[in-house]
PDB file of N, CA and C in Angstrom:
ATOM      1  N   UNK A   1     129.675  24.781 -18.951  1.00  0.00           N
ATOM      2  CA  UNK A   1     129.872  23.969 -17.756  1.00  0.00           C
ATOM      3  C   UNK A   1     130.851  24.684 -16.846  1.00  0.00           C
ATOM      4  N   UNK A   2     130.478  24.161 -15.452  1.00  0.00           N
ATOM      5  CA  UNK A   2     131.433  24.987 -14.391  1.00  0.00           C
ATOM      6  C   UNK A   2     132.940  23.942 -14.474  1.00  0.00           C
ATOM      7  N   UNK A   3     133.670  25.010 -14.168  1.00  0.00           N
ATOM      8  CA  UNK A   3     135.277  24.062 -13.656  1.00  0.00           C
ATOM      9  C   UNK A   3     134.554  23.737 -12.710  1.00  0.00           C
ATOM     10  N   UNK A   4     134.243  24.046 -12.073  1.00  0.00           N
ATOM     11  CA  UNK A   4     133.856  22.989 -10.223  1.00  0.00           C
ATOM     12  C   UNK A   4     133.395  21.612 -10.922  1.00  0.00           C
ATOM     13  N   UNK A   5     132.343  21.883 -11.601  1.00  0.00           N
ATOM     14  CA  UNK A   5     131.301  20.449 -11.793  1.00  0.00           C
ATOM     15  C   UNK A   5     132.723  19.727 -12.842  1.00  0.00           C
ATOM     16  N   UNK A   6     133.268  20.314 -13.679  1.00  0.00           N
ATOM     17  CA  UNK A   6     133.760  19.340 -14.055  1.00  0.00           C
ATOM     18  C   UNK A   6     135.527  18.843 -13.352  1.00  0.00           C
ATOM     19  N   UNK A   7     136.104  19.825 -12.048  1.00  0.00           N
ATOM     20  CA  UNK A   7     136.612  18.954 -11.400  1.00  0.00           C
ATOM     21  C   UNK A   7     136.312  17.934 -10.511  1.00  0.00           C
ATOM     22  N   UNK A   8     134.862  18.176 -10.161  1.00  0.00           N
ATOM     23  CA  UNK A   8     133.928  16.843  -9.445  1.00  0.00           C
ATOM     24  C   UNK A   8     134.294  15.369 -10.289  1.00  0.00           C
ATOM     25  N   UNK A   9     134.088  16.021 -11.255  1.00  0.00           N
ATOM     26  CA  UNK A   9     133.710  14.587 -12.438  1.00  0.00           C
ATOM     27  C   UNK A   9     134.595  14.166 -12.424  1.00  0.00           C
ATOM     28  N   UNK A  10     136.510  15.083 -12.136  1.00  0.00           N
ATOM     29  CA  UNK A  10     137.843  14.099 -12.998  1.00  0.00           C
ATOM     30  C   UNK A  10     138.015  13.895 -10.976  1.00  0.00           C
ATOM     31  N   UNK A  11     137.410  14.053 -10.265  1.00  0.00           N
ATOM     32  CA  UNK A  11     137.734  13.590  -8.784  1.00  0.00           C
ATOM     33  C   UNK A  11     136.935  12.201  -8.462  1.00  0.00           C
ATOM     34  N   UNK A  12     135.618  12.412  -9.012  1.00  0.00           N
ATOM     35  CA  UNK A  12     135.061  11.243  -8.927  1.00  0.00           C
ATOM     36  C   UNK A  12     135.856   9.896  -9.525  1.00  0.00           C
ATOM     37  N   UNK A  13     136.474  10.488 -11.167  1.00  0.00           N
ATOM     38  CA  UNK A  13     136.911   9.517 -12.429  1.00  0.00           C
ATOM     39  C   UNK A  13     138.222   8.955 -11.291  1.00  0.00           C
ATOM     40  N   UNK A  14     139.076  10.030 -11.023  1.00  0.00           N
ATOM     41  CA  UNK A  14     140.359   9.229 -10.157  1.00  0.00           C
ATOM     42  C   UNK A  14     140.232   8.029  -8.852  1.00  0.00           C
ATOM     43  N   UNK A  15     139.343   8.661  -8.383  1.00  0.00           N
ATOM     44  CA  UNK A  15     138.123   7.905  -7.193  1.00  0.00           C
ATOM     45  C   UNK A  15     138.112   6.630  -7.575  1.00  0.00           C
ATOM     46  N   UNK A  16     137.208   6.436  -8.435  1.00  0.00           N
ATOM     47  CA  UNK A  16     136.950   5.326  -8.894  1.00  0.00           C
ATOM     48  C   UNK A  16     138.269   4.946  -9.701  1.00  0.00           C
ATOM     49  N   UNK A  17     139.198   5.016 -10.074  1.00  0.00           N
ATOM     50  CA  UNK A  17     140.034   3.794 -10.641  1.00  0.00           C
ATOM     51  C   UNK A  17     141.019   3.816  -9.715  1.00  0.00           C
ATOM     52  N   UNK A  18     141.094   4.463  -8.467  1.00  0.00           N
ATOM     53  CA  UNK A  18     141.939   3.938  -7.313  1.00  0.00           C
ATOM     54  C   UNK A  18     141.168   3.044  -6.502  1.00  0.00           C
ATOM     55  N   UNK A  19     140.489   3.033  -6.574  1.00  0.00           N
ATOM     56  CA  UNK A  19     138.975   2.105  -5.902  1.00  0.00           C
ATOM     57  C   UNK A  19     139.056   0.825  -6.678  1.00  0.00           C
ATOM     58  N   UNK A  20     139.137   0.902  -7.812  1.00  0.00           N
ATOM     59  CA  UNK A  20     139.522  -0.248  -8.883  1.00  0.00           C
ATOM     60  C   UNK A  20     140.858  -1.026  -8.949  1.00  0.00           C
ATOM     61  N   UNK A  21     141.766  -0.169  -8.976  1.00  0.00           N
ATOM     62  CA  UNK A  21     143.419  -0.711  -8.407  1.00  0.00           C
ATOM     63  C   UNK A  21     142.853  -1.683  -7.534  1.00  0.00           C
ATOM     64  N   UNK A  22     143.031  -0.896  -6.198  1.00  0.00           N
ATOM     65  CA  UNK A  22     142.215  -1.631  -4.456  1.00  0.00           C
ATOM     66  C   UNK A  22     142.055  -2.795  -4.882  1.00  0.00           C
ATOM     67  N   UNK A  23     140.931  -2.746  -5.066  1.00  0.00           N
ATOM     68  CA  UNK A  23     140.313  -3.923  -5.620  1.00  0.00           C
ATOM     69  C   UNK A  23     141.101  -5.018  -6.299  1.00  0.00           C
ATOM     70  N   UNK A  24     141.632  -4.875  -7.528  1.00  0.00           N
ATOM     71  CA  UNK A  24     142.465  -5.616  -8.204  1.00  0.00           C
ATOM     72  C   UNK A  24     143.988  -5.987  -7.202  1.00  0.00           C
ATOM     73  N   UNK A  25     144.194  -5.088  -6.723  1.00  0.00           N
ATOM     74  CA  UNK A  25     145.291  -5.621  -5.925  1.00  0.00           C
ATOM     75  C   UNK A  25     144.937  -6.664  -4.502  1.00  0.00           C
ATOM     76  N   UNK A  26     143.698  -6.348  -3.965  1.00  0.00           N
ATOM     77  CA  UNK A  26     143.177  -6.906  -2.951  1.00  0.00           C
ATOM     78  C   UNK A  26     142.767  -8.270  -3.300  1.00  0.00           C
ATOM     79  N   UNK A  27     141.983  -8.405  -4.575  1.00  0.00           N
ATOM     80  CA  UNK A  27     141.261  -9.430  -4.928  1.00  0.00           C
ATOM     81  C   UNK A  27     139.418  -9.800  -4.551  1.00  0.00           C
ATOM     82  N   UNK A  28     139.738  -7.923  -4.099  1.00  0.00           N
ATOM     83  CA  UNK A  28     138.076  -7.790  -3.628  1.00  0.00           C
ATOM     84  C   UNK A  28     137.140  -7.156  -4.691  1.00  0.00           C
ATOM     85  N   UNK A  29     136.242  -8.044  -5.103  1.00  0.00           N
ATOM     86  CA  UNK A  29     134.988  -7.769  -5.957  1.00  0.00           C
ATOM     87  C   UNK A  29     134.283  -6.646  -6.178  1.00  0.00           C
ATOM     88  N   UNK A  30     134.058  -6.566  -5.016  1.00  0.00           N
ATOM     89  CA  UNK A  30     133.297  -5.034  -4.295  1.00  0.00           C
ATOM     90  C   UNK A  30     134.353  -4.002  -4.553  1.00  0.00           C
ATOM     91  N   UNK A  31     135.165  -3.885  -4.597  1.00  0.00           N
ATOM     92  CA  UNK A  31     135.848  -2.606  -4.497  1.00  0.00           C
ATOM     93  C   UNK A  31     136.134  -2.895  -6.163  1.00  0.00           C
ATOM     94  N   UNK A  32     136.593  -3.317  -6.835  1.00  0.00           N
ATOM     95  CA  UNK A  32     136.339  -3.628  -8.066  1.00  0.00           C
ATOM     96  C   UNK A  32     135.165  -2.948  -8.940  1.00  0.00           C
ATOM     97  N   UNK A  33     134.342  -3.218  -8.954  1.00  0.00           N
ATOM     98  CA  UNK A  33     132.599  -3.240  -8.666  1.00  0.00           C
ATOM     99  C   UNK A  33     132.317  -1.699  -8.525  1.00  0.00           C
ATOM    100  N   UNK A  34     132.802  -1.086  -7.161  1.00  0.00           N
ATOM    101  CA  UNK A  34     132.375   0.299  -7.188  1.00  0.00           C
ATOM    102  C   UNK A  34     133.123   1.046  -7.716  1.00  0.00           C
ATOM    103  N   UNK A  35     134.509   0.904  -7.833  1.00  0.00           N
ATOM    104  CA  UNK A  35     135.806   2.094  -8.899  1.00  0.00           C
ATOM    105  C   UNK A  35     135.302   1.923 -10.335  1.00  0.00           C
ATOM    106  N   UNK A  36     134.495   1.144 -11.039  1.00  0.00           N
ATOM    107  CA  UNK A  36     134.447   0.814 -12.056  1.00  0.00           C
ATOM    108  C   UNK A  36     132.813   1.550 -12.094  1.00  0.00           C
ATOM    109  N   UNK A  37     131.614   1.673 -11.237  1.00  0.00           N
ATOM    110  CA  UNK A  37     130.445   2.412 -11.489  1.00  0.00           C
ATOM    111  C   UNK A  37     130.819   4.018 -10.663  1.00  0.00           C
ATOM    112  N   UNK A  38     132.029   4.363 -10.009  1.00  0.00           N
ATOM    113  CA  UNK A  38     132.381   5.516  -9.736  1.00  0.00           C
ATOM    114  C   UNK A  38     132.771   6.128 -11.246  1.00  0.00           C
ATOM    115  N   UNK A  39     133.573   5.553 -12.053  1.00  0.00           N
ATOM    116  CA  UNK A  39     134.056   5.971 -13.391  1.00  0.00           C
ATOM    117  C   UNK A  39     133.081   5.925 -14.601  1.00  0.00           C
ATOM    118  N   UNK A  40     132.304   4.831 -14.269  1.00  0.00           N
ATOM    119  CA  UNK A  40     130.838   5.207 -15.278  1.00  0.00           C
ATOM    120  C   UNK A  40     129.795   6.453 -14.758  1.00  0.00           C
ATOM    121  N   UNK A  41     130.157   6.725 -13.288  1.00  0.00           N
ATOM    122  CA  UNK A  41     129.385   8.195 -12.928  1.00  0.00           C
ATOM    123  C   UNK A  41     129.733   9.103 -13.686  1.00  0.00           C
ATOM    124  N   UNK A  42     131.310   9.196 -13.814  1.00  0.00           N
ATOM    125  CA  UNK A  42     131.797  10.670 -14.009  1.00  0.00           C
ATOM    126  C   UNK A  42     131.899  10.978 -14.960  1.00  0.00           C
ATOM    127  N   UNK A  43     131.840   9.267 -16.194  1.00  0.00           N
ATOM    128  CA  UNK A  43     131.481   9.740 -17.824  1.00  0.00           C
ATOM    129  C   UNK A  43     129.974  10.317 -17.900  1.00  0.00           C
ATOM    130  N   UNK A  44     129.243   9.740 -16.916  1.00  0.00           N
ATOM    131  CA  UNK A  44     127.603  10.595 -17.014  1.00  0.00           C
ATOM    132  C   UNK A  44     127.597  11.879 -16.582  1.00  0.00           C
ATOM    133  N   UNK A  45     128.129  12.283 -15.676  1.00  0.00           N
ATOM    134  CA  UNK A  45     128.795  13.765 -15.301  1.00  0.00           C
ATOM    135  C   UNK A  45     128.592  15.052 -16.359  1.00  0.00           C
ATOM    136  N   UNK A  46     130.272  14.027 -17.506  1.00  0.00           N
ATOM    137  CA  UNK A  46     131.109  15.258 -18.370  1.00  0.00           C
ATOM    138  C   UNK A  46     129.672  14.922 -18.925  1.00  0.00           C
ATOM    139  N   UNK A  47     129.278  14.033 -19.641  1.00  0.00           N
ATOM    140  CA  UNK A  47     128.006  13.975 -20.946  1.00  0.00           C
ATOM    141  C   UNK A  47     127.215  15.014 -20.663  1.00  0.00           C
ATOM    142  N   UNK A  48     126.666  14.821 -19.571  1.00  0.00           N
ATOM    143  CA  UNK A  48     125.628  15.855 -19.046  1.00  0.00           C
ATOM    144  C   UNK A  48     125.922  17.308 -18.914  1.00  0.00           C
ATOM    145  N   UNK A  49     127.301  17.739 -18.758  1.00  0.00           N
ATOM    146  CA  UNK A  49     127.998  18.873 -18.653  1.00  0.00           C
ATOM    147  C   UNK A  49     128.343  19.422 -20.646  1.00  0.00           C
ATOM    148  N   UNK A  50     128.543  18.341 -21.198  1.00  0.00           N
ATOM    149  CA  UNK A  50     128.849  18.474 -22.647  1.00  0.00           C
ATOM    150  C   UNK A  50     127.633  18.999 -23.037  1.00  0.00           C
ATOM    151  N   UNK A  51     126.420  18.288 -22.884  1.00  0.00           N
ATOM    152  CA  UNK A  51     125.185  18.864 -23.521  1.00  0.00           C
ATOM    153  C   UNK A  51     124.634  19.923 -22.807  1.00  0.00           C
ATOM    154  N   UNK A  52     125.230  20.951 -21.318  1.00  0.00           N
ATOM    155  CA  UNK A  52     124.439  21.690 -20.935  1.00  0.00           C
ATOM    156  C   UNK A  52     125.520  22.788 -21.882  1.00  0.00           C
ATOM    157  N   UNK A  53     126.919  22.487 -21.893  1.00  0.00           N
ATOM    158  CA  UNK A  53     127.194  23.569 -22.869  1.00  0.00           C
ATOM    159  C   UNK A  53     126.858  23.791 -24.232  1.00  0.00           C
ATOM    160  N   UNK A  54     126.880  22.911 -24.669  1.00  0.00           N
ATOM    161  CA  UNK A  54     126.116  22.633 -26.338  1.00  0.00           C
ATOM    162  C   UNK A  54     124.973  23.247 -26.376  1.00  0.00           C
ATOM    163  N   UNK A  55     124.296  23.515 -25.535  1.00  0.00           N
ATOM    164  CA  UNK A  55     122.624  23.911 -25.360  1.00  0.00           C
ATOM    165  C   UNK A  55     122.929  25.448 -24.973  1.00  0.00           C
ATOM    166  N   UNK A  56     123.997  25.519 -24.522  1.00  0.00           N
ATOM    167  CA  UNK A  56     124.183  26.972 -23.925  1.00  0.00           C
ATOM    168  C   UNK A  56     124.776  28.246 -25.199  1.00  0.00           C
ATOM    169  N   UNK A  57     125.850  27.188 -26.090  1.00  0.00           N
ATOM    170  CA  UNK A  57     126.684  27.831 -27.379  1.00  0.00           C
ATOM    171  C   UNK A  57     125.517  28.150 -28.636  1.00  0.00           C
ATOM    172  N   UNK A  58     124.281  27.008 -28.635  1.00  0.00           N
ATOM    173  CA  UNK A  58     123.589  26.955 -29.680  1.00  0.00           C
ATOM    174  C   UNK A  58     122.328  28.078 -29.323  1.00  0.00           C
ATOM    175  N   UNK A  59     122.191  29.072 -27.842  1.00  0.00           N
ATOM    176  CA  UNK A  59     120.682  29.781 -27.740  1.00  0.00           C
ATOM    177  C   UNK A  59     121.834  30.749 -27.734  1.00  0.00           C
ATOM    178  N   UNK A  60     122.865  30.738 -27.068  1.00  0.00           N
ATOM    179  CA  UNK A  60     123.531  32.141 -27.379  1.00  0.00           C
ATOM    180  C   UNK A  60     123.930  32.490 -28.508  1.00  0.00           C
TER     181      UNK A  60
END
């Protein structure tokens, strides 16, 4: 996996739980709502980044 793709993923992960704070401090749903599927992105991210290296360690 690239450092780029996986500083995307810990930019997205911070993204979303300041988006989530927001939210919790605001009392707004929606912003709640999206910091919380911004942070379920970026666990789909690393996963996807975990298995392109796993696939990469196991043909090399």
């Amino acid at each position: 996996m690239s450092i780029e793709d996986r500083a995307k993923a810990a930019a997205k992960n911070v993204e979303g739980k300041a988006q989530e704070a927001l939210g919790n401090v605001t009392g707004d749903p929606e912003d709640k709502a999206k910091g919380k599927a911004k942070q379920a992105e970026s666990e789909v991210r690393h996963g996807i980044e975990d298995v392109k290296d796993n696939v990469k360690k196991n043909i090399g």
